[in-house]
Protein backbone atom coordinates (compact mmCIF):
# COMPACT_ATOMS: atom_id res chain seq x y z
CA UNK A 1 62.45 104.92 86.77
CA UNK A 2 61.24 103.50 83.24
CA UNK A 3 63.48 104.41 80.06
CA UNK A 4 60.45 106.40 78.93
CA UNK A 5 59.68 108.32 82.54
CA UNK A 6 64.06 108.98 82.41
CA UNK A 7 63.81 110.29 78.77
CA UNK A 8 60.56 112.39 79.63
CA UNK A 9 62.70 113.80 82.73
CA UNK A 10 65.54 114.89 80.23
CA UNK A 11 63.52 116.56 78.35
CA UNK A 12 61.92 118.64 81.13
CA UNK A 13 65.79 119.80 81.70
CA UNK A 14 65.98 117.96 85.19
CA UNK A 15 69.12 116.16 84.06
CA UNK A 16 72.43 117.89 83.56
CA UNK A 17 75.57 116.56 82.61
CA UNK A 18 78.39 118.99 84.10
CA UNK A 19 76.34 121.57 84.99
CA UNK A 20 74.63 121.53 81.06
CA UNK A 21 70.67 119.82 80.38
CA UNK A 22 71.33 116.85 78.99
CA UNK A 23 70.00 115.52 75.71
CA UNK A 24 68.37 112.01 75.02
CA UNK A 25 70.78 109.18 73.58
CA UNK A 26 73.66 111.23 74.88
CA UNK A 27 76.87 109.66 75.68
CA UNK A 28 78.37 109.86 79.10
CA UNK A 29 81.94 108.56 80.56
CA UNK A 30 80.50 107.59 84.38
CA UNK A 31 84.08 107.66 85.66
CA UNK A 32 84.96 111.12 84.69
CA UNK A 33 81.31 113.35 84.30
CA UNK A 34 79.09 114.92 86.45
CA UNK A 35 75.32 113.45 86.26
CA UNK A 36 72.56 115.35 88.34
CA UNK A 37 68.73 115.00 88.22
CA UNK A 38 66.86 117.41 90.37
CA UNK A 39 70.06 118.99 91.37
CA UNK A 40 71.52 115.76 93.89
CA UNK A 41 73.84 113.87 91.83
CA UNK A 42 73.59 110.52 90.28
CA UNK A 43 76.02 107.73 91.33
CA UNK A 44 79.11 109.51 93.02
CA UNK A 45 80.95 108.25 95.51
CA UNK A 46 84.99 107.63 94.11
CA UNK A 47 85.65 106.71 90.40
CA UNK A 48 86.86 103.34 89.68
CA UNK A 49 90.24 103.09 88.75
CA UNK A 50 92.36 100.38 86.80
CA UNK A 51 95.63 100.42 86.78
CA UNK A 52 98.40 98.16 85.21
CA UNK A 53 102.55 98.44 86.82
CA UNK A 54 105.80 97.25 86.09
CA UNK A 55 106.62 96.01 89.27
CA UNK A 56 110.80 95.93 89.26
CA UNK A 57 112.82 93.23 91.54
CA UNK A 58 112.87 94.29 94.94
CA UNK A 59 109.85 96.34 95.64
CA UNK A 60 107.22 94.38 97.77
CA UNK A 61 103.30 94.12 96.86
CA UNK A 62 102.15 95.85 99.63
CA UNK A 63 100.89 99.08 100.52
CA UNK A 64 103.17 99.71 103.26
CA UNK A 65 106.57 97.76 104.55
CA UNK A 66 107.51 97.71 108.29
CA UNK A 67 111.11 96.68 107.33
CA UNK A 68 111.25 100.25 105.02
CA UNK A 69 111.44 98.17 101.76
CA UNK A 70 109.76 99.84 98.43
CA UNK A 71 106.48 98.91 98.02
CA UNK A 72 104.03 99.04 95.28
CA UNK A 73 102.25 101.89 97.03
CA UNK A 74 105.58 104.25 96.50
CA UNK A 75 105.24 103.70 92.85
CA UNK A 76 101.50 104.53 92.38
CA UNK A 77 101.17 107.59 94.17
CA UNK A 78 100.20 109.73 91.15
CA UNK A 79 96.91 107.81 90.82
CA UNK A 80 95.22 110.24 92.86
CA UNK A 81 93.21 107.39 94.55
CA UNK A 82 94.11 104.53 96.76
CA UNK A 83 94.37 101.25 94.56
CA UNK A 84 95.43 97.96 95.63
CA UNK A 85 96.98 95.30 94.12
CA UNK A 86 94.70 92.29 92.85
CA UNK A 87 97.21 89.37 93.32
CA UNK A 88 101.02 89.09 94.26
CA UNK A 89 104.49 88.72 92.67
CA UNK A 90 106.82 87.98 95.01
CA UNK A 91 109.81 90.43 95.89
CA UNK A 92 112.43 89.07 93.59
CA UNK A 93 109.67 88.75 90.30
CA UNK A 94 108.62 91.50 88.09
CA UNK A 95 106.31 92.51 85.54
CA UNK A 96 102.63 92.86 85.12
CA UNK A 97 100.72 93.57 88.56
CA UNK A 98 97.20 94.80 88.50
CA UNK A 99 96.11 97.28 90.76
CA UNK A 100 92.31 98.79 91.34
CA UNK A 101 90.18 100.71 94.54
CA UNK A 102 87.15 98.08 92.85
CA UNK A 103 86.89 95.53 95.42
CA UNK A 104 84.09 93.73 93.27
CA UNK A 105 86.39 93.16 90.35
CA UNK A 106 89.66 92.61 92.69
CA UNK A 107 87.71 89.79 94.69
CA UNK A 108 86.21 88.40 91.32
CA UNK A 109 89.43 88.00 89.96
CA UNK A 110 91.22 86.42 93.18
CA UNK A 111 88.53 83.84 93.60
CA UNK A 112 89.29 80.59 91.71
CA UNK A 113 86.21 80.04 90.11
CA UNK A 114 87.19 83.06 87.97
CA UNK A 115 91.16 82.89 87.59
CA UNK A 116 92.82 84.27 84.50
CA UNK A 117 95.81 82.83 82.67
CA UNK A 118 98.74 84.40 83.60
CA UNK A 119 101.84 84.51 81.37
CA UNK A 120 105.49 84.42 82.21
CA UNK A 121 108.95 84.67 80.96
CA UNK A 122 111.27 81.94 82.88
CA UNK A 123 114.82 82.55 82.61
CA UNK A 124 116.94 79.42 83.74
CA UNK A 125 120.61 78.55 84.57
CA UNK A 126 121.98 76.02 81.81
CA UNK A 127 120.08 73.97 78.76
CA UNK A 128 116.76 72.98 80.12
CA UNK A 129 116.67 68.87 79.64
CA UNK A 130 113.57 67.32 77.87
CA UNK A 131 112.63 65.35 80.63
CA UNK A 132 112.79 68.15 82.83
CA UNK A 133 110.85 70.61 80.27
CA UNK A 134 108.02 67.53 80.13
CA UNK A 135 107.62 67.72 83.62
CA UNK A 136 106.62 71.39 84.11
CA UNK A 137 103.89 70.65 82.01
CA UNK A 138 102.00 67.65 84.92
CA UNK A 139 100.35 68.60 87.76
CA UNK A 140 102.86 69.30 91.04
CA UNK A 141 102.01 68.52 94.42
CA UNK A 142 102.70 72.38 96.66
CA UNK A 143 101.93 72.11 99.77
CA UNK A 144 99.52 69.67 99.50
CA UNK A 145 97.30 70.85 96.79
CA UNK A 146 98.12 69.75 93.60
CA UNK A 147 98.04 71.99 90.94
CA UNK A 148 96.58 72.29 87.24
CA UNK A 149 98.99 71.75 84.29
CA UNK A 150 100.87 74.53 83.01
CA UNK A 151 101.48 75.32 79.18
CA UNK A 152 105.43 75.39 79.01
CA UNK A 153 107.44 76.44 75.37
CA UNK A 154 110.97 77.22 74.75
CA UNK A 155 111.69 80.38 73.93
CA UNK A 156 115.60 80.49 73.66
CA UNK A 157 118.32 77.92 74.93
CA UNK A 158 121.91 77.48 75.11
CA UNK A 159 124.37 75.92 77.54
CA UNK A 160 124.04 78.81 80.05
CA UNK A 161 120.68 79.16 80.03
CA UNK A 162 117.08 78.75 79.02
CA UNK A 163 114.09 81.07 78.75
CA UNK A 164 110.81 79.81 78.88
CA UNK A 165 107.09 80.86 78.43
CA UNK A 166 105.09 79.48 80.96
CA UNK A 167 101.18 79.84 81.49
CA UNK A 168 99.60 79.31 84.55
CA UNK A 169 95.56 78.76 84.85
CA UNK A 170 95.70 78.96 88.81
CA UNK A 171 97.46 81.79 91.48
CA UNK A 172 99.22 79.86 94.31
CA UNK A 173 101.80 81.17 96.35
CA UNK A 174 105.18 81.21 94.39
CA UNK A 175 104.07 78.73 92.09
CA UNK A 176 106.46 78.62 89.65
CA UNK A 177 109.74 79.26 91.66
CA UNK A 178 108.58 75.44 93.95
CA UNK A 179 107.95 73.62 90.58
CA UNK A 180 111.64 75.07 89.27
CA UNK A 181 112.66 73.92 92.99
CA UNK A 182 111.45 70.64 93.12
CA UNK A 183 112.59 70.01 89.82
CA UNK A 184 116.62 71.25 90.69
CA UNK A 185 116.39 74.39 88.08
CA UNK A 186 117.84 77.66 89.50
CA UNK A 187 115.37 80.92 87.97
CA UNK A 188 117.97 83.42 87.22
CA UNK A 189 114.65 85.83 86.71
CA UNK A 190 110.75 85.75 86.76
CA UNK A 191 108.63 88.34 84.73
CA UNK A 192 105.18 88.20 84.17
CA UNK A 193 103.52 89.57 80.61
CA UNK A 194 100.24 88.72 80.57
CA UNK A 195 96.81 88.18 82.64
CA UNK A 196 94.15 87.04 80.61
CA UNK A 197 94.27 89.51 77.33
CA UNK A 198 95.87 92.15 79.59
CA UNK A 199 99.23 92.70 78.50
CA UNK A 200 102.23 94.60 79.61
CA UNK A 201 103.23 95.33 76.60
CA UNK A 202 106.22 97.84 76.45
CA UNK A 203 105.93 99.92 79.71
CA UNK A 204 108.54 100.65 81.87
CA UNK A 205 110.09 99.17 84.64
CA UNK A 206 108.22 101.30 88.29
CA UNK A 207 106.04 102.88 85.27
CA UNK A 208 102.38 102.58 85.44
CA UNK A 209 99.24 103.79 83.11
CA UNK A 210 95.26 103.04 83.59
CA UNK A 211 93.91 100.22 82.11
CA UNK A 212 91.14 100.88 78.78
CA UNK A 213 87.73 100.42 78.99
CA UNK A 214 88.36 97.15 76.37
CA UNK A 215 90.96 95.50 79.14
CA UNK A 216 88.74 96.21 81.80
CA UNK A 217 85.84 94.95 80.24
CA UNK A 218 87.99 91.34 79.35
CA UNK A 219 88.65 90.64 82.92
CA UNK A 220 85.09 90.82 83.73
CA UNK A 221 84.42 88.37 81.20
């Protein structure tokens, strides 16, 4: 109906907000209250829910394992709903890993129209060498496809190892770990930070905690 025939409704006490009329230019949180107008409620069905993890080494990003590894799904079950992870990180990575029951926003986000930068934290065996530091920055060819460039900066180095930021603007398979591979460096450990303005920030390792409305909103944008 019109903004005008909705407001005229409220007024007549045909809309209630958790069992209480509702008033005109009230606020509402869709996810969490009740809305009902002529006492069959408005919207329903099962609240969206965001949800950032720490995924440690070793636990898979599926929902269920056939070899009786960890998954992702063993971690999350406190949710209350079933979410899914939007993306990967392989086994032996960790770090940020996005999971959601919004199959709108997951598919948005996995199509590659609408990718979001994704930050890492490279740690590699030995002092990185220029050359080799330059060329993490081109375009690779991974199995067949060649990729966009990736922003690379040194965070740390010595003579046993290197740590490096690395920003990717694309999601294929195990990106990173074939450009270390092609170029001879050995990743002594792979974390991801970031995806888009999303940020992991300073949760736990197997911790996770819902997403605000702000991050949410930046990874529809």
């Amino acid at each position: 109906m019109s903004r005008r025939a909705a407001e005229d409704e409220i007024r007549r006490g045909r809309v209630l907000v958790n069992g209480t009329p509702a008033e005109i230019g009230q606020k509402i949180d869709p996810d969490n209250d009740v809305v009902k107008y002529n006492g069959e409620r408005v919207g329903g069905g099962v609240r969206k829910v965001y949800i950032m993890l720490n995924k440690p080494v070793g636990v898979v990003t599926t929902m269920s394992d056939e070899r009786g590894r960890t998954c992702v799904a063993d971690l999350v079950g406190g949710v209350g709903v079933r979410v899914y992870p939007i993306g990967r990180l392989d086994v032996m990575s960790e770090g940020l890993l996005l999971l959601t029951n919004d199959g709108e926003l997951s598919n948005r986000l996995t199509h590659p129209k609408y990718h979001k930068p994704k930050v890492y934290h490279v740690k590699i065996s030995g002092e990185l060498e220029p050359e080799k530091a330059q060329a993490l920055t081109r375009p690779f060819n991974i199995d067949g496809y060649i990729t966009k460039p990736a922003d690379i900066s040194v965070i740390s180095m010595d003579k046993d190892e290197t740590t490096l930021e690395m920003t990717l603007f694309e999601g294929r398979n195990r990106q990173i770990r074939k450009m270390c591979e092609q170029l001879g460096l050995h990743i002594k450990t792979l974390r991801r930070i970031a995806i888009g303005e999303v940020k992991l920030g300073n949760l736990a390792p197997g911790k996770w905690r819902h997403l605000t409305r702000t991050q949410v909103e930046s990874l529809w944008r």
